[in-house]
C-alpha atoms as a PDB file:
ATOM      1  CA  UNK A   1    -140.690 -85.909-158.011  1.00  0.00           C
ATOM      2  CA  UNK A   2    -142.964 -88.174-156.470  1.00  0.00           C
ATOM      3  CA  UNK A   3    -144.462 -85.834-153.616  1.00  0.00           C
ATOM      4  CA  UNK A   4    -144.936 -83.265-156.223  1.00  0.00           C
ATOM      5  CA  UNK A   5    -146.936 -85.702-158.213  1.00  0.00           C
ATOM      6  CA  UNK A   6    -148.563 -86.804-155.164  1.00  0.00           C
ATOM      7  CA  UNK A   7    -149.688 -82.933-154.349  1.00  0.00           C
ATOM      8  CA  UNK A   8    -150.481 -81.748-157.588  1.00  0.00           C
ATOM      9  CA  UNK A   9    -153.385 -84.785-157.704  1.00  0.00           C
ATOM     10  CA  UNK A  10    -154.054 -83.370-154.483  1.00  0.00           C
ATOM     11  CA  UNK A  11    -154.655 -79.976-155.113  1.00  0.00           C
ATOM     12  CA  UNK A  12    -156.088 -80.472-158.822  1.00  0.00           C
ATOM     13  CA  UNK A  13    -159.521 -81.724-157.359  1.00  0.00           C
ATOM     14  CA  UNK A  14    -162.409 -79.971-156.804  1.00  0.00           C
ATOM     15  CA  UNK A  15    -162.473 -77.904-153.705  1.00  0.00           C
ATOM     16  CA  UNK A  16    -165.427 -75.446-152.723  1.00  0.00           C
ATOM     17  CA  UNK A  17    -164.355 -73.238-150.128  1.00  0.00           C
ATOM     18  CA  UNK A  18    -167.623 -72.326-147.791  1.00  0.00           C
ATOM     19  CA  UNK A  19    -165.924 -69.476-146.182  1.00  0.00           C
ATOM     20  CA  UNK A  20    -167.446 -66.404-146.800  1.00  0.00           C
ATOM     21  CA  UNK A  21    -164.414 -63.314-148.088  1.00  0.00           C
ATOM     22  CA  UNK A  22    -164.397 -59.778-147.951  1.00  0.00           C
ATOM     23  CA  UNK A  23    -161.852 -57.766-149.302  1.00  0.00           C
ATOM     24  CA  UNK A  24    -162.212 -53.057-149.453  1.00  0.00           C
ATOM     25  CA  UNK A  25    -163.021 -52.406-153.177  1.00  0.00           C
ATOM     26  CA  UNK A  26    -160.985 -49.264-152.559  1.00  0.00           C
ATOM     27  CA  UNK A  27    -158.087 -50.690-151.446  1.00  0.00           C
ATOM     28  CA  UNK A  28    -157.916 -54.355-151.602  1.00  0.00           C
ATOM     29  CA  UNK A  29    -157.413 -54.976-148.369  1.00  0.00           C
ATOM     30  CA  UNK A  30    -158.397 -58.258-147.105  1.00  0.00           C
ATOM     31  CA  UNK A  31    -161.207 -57.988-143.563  1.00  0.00           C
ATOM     32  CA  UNK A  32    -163.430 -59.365-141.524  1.00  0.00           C
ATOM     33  CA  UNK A  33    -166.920 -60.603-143.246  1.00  0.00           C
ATOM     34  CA  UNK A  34    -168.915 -60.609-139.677  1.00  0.00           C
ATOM     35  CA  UNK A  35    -166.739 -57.263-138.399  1.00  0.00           C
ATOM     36  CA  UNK A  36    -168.759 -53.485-139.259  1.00  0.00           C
ATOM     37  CA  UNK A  37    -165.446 -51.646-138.595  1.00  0.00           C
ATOM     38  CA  UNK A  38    -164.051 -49.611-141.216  1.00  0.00           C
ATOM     39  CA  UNK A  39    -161.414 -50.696-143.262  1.00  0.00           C
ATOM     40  CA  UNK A  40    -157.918 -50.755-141.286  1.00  0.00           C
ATOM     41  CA  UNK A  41    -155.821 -49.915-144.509  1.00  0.00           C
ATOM     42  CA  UNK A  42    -157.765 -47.167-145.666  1.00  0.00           C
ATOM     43  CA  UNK A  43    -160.224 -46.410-143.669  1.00  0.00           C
ATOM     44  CA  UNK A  44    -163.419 -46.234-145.632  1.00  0.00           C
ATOM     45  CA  UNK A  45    -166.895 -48.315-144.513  1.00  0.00           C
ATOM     46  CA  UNK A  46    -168.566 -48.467-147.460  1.00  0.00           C
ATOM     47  CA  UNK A  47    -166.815 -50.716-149.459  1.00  0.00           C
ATOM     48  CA  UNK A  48    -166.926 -54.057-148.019  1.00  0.00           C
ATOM     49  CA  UNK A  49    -167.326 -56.622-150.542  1.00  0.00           C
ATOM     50  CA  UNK A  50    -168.056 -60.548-149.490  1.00  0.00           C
ATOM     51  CA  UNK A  51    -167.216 -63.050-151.780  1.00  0.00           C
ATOM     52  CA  UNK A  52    -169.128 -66.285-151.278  1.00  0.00           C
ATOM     53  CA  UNK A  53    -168.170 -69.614-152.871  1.00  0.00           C
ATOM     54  CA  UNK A  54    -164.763 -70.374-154.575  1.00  0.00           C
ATOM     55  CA  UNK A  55    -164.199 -73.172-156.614  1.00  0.00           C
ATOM     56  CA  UNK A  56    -160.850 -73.931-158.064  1.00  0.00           C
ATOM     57  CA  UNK A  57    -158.983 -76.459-159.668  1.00  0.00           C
ATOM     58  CA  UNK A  58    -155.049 -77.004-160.546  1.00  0.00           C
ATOM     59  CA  UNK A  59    -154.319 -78.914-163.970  1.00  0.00           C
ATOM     60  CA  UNK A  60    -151.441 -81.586-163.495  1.00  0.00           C
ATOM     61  CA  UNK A  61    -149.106 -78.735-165.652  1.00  0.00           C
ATOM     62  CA  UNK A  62    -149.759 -76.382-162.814  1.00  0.00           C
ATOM     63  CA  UNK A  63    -151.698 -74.165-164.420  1.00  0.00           C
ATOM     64  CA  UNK A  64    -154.823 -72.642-162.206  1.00  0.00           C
ATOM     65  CA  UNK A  65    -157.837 -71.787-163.317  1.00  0.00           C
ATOM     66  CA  UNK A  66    -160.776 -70.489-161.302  1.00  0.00           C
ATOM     67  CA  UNK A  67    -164.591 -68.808-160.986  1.00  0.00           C
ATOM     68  CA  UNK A  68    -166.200 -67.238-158.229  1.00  0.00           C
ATOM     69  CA  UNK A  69    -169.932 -66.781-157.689  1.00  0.00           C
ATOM     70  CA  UNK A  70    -169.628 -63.359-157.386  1.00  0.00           C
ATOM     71  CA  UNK A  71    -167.662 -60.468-158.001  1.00  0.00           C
ATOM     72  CA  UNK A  72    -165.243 -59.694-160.942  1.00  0.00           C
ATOM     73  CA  UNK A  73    -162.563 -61.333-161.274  1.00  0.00           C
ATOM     74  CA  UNK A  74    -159.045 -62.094-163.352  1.00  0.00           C
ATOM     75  CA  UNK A  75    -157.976 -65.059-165.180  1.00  0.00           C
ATOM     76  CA  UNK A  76    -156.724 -66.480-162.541  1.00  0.00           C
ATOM     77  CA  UNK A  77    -160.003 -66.238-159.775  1.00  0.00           C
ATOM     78  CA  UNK A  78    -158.263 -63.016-158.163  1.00  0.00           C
ATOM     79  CA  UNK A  79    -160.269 -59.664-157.622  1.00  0.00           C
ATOM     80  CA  UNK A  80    -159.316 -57.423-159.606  1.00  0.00           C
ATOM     81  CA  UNK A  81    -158.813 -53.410-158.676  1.00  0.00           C
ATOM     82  CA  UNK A  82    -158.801 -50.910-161.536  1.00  0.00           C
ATOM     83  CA  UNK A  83    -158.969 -53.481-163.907  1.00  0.00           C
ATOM     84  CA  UNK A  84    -155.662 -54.874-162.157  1.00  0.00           C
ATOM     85  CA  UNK A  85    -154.732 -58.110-160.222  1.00  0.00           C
ATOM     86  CA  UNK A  86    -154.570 -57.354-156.186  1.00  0.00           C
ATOM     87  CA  UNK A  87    -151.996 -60.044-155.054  1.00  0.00           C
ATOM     88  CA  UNK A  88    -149.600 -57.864-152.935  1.00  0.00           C
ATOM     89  CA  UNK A  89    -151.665 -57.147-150.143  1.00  0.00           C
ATOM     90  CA  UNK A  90    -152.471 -60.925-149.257  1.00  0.00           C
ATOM     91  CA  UNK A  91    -148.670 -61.798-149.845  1.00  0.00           C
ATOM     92  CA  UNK A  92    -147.645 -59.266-147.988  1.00  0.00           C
ATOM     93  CA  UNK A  93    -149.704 -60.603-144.525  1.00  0.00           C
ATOM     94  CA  UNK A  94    -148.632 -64.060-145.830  1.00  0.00           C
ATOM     95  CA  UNK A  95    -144.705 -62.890-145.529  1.00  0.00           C
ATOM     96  CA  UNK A  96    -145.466 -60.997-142.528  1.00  0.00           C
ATOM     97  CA  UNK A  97    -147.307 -63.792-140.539  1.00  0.00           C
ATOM     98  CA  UNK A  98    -144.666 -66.371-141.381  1.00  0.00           C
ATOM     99  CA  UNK A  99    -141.757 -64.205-140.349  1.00  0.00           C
ATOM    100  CA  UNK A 100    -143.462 -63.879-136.915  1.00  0.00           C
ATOM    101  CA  UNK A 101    -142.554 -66.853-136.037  1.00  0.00           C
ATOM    102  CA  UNK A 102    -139.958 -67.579-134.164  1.00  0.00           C
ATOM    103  CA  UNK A 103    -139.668 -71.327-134.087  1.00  0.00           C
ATOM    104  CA  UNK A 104    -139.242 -73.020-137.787  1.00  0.00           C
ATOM    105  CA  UNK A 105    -143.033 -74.085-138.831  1.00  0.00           C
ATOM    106  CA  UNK A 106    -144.313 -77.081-140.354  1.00  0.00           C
ATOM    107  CA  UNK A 107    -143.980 -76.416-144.324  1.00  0.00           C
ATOM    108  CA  UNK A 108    -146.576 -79.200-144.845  1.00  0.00           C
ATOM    109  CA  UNK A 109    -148.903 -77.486-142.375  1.00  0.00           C
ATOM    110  CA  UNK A 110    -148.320 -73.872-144.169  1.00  0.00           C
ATOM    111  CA  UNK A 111    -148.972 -75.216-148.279  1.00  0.00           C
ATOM    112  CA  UNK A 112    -152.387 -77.405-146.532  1.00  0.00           C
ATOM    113  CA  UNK A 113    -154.233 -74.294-144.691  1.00  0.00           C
ATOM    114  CA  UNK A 114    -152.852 -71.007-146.570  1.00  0.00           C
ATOM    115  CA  UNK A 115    -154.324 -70.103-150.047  1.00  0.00           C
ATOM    116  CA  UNK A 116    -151.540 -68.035-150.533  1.00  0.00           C
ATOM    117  CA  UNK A 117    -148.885 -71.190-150.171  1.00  0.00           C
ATOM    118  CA  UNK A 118    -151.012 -73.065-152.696  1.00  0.00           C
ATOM    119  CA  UNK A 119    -150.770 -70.434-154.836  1.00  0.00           C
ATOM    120  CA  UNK A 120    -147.177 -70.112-154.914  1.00  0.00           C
ATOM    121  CA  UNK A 121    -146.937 -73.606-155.591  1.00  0.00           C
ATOM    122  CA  UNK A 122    -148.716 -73.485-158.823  1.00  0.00           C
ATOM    123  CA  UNK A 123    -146.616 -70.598-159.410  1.00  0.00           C
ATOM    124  CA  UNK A 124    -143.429 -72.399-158.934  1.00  0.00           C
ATOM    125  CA  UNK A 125    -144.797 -74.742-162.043  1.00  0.00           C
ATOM    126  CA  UNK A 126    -145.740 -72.213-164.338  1.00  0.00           C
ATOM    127  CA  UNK A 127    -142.238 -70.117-163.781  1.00  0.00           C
ATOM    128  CA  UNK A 128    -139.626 -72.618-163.923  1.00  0.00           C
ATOM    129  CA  UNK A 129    -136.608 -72.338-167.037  1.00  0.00           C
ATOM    130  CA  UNK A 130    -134.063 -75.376-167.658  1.00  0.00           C
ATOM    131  CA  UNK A 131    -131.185 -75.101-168.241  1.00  0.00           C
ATOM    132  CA  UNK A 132    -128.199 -72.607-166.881  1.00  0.00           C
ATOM    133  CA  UNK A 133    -124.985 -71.818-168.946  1.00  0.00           C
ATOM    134  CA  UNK A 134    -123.786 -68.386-167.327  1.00  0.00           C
ATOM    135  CA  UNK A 135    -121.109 -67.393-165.081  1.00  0.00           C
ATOM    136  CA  UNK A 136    -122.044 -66.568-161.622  1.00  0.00           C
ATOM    137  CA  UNK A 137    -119.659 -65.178-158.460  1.00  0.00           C
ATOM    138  CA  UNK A 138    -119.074 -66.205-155.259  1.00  0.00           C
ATOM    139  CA  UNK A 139    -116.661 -63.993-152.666  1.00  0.00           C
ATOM    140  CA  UNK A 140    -114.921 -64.440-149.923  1.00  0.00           C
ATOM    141  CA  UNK A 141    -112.761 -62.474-147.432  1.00  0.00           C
ATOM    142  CA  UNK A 142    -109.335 -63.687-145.886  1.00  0.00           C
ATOM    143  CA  UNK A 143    -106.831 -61.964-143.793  1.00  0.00           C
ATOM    144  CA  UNK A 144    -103.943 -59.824-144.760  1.00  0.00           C
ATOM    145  CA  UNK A 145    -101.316 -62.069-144.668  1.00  0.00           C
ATOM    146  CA  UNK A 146    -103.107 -65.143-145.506  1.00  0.00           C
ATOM    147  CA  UNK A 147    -101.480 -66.899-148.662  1.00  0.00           C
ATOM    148  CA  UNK A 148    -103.228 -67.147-152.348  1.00  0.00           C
ATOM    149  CA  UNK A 149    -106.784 -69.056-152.281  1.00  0.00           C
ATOM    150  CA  UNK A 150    -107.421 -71.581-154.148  1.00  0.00           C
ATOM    151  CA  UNK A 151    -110.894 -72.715-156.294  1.00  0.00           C
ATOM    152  CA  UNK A 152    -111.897 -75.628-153.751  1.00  0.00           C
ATOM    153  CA  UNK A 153    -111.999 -72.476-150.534  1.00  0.00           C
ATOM    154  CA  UNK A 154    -114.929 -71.367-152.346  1.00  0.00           C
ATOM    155  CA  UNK A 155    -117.172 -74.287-151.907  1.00  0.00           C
ATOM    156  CA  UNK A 156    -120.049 -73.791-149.539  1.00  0.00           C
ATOM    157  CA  UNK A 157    -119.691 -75.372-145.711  1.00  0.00           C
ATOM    158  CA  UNK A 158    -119.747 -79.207-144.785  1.00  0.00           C
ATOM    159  CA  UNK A 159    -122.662 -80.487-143.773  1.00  0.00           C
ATOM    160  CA  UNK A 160    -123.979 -79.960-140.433  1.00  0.00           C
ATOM    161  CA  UNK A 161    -121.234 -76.166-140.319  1.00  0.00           C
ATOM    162  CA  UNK A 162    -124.266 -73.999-142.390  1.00  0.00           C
ATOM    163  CA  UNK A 163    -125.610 -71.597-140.519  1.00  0.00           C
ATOM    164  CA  UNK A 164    -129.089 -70.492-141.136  1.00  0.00           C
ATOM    165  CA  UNK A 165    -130.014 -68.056-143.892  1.00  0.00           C
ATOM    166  CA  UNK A 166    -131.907 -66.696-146.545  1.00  0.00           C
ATOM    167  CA  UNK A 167    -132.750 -70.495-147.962  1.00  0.00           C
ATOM    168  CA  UNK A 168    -131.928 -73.411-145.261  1.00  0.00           C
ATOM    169  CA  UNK A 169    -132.899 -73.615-142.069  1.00  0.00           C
ATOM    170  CA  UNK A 170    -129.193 -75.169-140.992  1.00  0.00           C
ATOM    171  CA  UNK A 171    -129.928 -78.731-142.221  1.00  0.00           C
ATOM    172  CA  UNK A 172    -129.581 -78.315-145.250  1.00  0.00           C
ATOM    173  CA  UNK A 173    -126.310 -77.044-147.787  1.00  0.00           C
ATOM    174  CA  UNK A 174    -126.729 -74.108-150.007  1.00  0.00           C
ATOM    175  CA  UNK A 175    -124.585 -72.262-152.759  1.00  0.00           C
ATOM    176  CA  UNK A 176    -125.067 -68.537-152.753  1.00  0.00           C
ATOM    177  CA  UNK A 177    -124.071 -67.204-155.893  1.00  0.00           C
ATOM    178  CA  UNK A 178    -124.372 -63.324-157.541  1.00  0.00           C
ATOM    179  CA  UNK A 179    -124.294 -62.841-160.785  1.00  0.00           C
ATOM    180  CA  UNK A 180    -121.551 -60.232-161.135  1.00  0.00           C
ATOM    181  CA  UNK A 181    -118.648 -59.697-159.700  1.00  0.00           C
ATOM    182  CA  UNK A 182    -119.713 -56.272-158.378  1.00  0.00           C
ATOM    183  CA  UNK A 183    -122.658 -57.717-156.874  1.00  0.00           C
ATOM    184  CA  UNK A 184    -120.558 -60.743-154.959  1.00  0.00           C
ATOM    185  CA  UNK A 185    -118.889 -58.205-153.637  1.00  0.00           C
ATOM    186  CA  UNK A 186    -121.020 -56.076-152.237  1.00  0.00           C
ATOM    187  CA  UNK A 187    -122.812 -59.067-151.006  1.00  0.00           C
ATOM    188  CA  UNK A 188    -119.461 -59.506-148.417  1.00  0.00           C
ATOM    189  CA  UNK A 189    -119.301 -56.227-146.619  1.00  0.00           C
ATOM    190  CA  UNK A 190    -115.640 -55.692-144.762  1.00  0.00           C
ATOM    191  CA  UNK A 191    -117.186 -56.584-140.961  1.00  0.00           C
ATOM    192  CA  UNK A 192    -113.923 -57.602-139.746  1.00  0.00           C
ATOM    193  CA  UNK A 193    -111.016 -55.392-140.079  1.00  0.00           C
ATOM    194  CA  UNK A 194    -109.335 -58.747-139.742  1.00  0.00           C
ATOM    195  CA  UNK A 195    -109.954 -60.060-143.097  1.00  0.00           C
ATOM    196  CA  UNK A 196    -109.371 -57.055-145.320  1.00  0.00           C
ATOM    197  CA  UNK A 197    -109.000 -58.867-148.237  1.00  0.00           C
ATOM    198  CA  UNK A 198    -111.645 -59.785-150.506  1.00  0.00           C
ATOM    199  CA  UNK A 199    -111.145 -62.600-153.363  1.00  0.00           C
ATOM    200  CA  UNK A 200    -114.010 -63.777-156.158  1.00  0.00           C
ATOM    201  CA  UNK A 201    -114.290 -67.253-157.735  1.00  0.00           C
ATOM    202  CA  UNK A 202    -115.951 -67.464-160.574  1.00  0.00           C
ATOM    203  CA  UNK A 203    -118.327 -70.252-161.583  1.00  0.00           C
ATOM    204  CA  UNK A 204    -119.427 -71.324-164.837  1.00  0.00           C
ATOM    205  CA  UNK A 205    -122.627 -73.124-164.982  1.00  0.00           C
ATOM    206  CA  UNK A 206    -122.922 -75.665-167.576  1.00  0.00           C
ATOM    207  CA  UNK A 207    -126.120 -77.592-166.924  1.00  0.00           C
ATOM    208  CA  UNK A 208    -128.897 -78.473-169.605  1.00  0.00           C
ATOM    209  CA  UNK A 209    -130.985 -80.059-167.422  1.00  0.00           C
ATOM    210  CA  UNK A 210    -131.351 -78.190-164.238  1.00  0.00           C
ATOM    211  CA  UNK A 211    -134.909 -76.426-162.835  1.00  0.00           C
ATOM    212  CA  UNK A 212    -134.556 -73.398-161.733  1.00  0.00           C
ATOM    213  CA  UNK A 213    -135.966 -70.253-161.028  1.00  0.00           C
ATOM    214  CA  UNK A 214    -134.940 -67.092-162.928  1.00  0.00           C
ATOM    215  CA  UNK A 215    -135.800 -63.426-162.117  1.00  0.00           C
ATOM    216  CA  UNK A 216    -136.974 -61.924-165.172  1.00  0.00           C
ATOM    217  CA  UNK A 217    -139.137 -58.813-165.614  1.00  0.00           C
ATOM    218  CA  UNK A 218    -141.853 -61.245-167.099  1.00  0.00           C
ATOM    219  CA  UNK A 219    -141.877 -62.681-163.950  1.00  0.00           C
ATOM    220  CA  UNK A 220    -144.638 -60.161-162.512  1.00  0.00           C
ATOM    221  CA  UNK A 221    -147.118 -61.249-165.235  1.00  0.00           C
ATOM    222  CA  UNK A 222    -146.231 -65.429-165.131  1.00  0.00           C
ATOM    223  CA  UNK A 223    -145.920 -65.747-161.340  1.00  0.00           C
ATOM    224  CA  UNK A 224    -147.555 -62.564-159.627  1.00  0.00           C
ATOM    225  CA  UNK A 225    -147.716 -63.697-156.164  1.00  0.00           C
ATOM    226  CA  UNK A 226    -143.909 -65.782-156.425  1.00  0.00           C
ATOM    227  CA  UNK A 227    -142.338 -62.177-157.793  1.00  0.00           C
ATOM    228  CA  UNK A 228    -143.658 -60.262-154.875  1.00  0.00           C
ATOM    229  CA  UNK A 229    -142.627 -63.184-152.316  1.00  0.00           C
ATOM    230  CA  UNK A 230    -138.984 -62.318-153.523  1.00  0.00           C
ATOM    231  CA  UNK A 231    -139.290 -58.743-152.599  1.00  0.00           C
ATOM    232  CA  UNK A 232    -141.352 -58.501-149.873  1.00  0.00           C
ATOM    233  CA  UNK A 233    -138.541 -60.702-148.346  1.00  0.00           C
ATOM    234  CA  UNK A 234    -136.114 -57.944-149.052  1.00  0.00           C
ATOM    235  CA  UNK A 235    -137.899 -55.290-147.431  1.00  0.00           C
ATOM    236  CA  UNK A 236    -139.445 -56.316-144.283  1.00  0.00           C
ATOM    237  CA  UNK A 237    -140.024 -53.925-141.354  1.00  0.00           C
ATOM    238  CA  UNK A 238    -137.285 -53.488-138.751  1.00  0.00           C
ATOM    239  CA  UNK A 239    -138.378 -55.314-136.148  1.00  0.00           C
ATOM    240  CA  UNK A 240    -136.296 -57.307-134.044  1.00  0.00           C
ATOM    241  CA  UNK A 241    -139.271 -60.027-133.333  1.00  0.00           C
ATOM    242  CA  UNK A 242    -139.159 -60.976-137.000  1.00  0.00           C
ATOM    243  CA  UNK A 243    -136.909 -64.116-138.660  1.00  0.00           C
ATOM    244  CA  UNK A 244    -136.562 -62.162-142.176  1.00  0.00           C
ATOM    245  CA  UNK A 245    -135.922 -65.518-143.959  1.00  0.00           C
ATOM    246  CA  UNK A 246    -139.122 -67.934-142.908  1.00  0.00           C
ATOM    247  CA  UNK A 247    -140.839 -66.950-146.622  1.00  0.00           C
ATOM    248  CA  UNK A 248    -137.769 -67.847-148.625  1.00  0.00           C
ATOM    249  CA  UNK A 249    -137.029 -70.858-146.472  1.00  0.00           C
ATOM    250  CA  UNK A 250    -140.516 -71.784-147.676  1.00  0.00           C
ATOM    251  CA  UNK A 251    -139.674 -71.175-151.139  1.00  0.00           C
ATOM    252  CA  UNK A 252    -136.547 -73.847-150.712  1.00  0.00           C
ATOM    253  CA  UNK A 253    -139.093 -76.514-149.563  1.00  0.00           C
ATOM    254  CA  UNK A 254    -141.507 -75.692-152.282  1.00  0.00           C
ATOM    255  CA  UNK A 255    -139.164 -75.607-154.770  1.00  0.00           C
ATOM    256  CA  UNK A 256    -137.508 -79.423-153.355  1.00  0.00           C
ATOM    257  CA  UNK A 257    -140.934 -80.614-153.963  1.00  0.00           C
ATOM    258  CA  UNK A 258    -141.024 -79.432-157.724  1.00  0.00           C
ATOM    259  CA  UNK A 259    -137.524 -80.613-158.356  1.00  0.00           C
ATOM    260  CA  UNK A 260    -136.354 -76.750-158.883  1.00  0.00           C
ATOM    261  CA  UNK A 261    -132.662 -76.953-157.867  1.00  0.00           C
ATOM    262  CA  UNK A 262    -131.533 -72.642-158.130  1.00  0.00           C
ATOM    263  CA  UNK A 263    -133.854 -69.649-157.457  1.00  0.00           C
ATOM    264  CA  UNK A 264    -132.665 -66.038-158.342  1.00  0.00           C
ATOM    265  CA  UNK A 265    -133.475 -63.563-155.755  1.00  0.00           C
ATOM    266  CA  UNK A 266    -132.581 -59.900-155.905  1.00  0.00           C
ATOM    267  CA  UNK A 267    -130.256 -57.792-154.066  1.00  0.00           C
ATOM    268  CA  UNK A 268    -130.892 -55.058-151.617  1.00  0.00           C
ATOM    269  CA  UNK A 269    -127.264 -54.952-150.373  1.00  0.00           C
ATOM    270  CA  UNK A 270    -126.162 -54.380-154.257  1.00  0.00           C
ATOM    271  CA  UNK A 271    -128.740 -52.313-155.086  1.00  0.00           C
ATOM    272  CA  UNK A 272    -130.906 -54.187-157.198  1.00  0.00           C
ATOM    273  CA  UNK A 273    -133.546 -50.866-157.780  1.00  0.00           C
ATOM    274  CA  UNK A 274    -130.819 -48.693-159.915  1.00  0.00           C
ATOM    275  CA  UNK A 275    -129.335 -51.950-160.625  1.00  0.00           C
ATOM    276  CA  UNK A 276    -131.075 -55.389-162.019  1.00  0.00           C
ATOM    277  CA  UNK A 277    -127.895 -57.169-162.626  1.00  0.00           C
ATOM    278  CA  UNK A 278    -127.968 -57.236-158.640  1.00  0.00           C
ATOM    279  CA  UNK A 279    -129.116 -60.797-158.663  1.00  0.00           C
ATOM    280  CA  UNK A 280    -127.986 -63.636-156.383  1.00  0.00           C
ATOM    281  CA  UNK A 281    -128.341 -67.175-157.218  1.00  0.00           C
ATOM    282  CA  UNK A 282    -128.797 -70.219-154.331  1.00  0.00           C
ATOM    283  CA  UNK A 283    -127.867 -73.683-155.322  1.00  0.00           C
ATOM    284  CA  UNK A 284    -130.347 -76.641-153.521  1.00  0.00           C
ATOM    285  CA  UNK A 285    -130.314 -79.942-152.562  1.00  0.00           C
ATOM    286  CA  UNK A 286    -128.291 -82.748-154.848  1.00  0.00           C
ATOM    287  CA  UNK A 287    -127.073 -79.981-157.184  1.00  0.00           C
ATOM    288  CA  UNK A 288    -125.238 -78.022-154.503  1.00  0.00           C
ATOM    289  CA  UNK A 289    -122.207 -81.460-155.412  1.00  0.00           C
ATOM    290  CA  UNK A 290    -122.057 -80.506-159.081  1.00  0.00           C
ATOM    291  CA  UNK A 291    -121.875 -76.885-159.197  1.00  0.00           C
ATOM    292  CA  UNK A 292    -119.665 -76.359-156.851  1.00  0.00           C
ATOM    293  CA  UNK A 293    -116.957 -78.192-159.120  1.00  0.00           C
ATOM    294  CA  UNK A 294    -118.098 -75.719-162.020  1.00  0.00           C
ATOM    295  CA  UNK A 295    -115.273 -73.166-160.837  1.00  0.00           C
ATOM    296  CA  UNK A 296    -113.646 -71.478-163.596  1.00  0.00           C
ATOM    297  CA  UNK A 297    -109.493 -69.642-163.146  1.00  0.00           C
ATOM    298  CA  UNK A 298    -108.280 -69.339-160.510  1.00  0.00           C
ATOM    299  CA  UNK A 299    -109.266 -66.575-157.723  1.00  0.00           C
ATOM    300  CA  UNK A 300    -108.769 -63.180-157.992  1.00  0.00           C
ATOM    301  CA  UNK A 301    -108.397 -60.048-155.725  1.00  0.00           C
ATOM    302  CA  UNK A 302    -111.257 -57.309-155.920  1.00  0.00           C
ATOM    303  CA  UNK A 303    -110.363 -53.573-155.389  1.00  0.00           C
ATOM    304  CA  UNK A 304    -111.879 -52.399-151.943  1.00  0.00           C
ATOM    305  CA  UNK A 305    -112.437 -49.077-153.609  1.00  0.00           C
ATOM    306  CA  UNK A 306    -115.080 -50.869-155.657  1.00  0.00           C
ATOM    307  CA  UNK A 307    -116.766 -52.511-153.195  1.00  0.00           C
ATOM    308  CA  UNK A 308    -118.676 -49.332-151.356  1.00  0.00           C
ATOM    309  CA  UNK A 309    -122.718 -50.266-150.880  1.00  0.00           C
ATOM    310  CA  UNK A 310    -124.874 -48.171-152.719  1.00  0.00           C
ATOM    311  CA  UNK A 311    -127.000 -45.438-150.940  1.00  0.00           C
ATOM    312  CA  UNK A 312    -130.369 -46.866-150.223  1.00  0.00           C
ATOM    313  CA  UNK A 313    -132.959 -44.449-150.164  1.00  0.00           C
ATOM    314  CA  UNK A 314    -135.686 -45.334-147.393  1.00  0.00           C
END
């Protein structure tokens, strides 16, 4: 697209960041270069370590590469803690600080000013597949007595009817899709005793050249910071002040700007720890038209017995 080109030769010059860092070499915690107090993850004082200059630069591929002038480092520029990459910590407060906010913010403002954002863009490039052709499951639940549904009830709403959720903000359409049936199920809890009956539609996704995101246990090692983005949004403190969905409606808009059209995201209310075929699947933007005309069969009825949520475990 052309405002991903137009970023990408943004980003891929030269940038020297003058900002002094400091991150706990115990811990990896991110803190204050001019603050003396001890480290507010773990406590320790000793083991402050400021990182000077960064330079950085993003090849038109989206691949990152990156040197500091001090400190030991991975591949990609990150310090690195027993030998390891420390990415959750800063992802975490990135997650946390977005879903603070109450009022929608300005995604152009957030990928500009946070490293973390910019990061996650160049992730996006180097984790994208193309191509789907898989069945996926979408549920619904309808009243006792209402009669048979058909394919076309299980289209998503009309423009300007979404409400907001895990990937729109309301202005925009969205599929949600799961890949099993178990897991569209237990996606559409029985709220109202109203509509005790709960019907599946299948959908079978037949497109060569779509850009998507898939969640794949390689994921952790191509796309560190993306893969903990899709779980920290899954397990974010109770708090009523928070809008869980601010990080994955980020995700949507970064994804529009690399042309990536369906993300996989796991499942906490299908239990996607014991389980990993727990995976949901959103359809974006100008794709949302095609696929939701890939129904396959007609409807069918699930069991309520089969539909109890699996014990979480806190």
């Amino acid at each position: 697209m052309e405002c991903d080109m137009f970023f990408t030769r943004w980003i891929r010059r030269k940038r020297t960041d003058n900002d002094p860092r400091a991150e706990c070499r115990a811990c990896g915690a991110s803190l204050d270069p001019s603050s003396a107090e001890p480290c507010p993850n773990c406590g320790r004082t000793d083991t402050k370590k400021v990182y000077k200059t960064v330079v950085a630069q993003v090849s038109a591929t989206g691949d990152i590469s990156g040197r500091k002038s001090i400190g030991r480092t991975g591949r990609s520029g990150q310090v690195l803690l027993h030998n390891r990459r420390t990415y959750h910590l800063s992802v975490q407060h990135f997650v946390e600080d977005l879903c603070k906010k109450r009022r929608c913010p300005n995604w152009w403002s957030v990928l500009l000013s946070r490293r973390v954002a910019r990061r996650l863009f160049v992730e996006l490039g180097r984790a994208v597949s193309t191509g789907i052709d898989a069945s996926y499951y979408r549920s619904r639940r309808f009243s006792a007595d209402a009669p048979a549904p058909t394919s076309s009830d299980f289209g998503p709403p009309p423009l300007g009817k979404q409400a907001e959720g895990r990937y729109t903000e309301g202005k925009q359409v969205v599929l949600y899709l799961c890949r099993t049936p178990k897991a569209a199920a237990l996606e559409n809890p029985l709220h109202d005793s109203g509509k005790p009956k709960l019907y599946i539609q299948e959908f079978h996704l037949l497109v060569p050249g779509l850009k998507f995101l898939r969640l794949t246990e390689d994921l952790e090692r191509t796309a560190p910071s993306l893969q903990y983005v899709l779980l920290e949004s899954e397990h974010l403190p109770e708090e009523s002040s928070l809008k869980p969905y601010r990080s994955t409606q980020f995700l949507a808009f970064l994804s529009r700007l690399r042309g990536i059209w369906a993300i996989e995201y796991p499942s906490v209310r299908a239990g996607y720890i014991d389980d990993p075929d727990a995976v949901n699947l959103v359809i974006l933007g100008p794709a949302v038209d095609e696929i939701k005309l890939m129904t396959r069969g007609d409807p069918f009825e699930y069991p309520l017995q089969k539909t109890q949520s699996p014990r979480i475990v806190s």
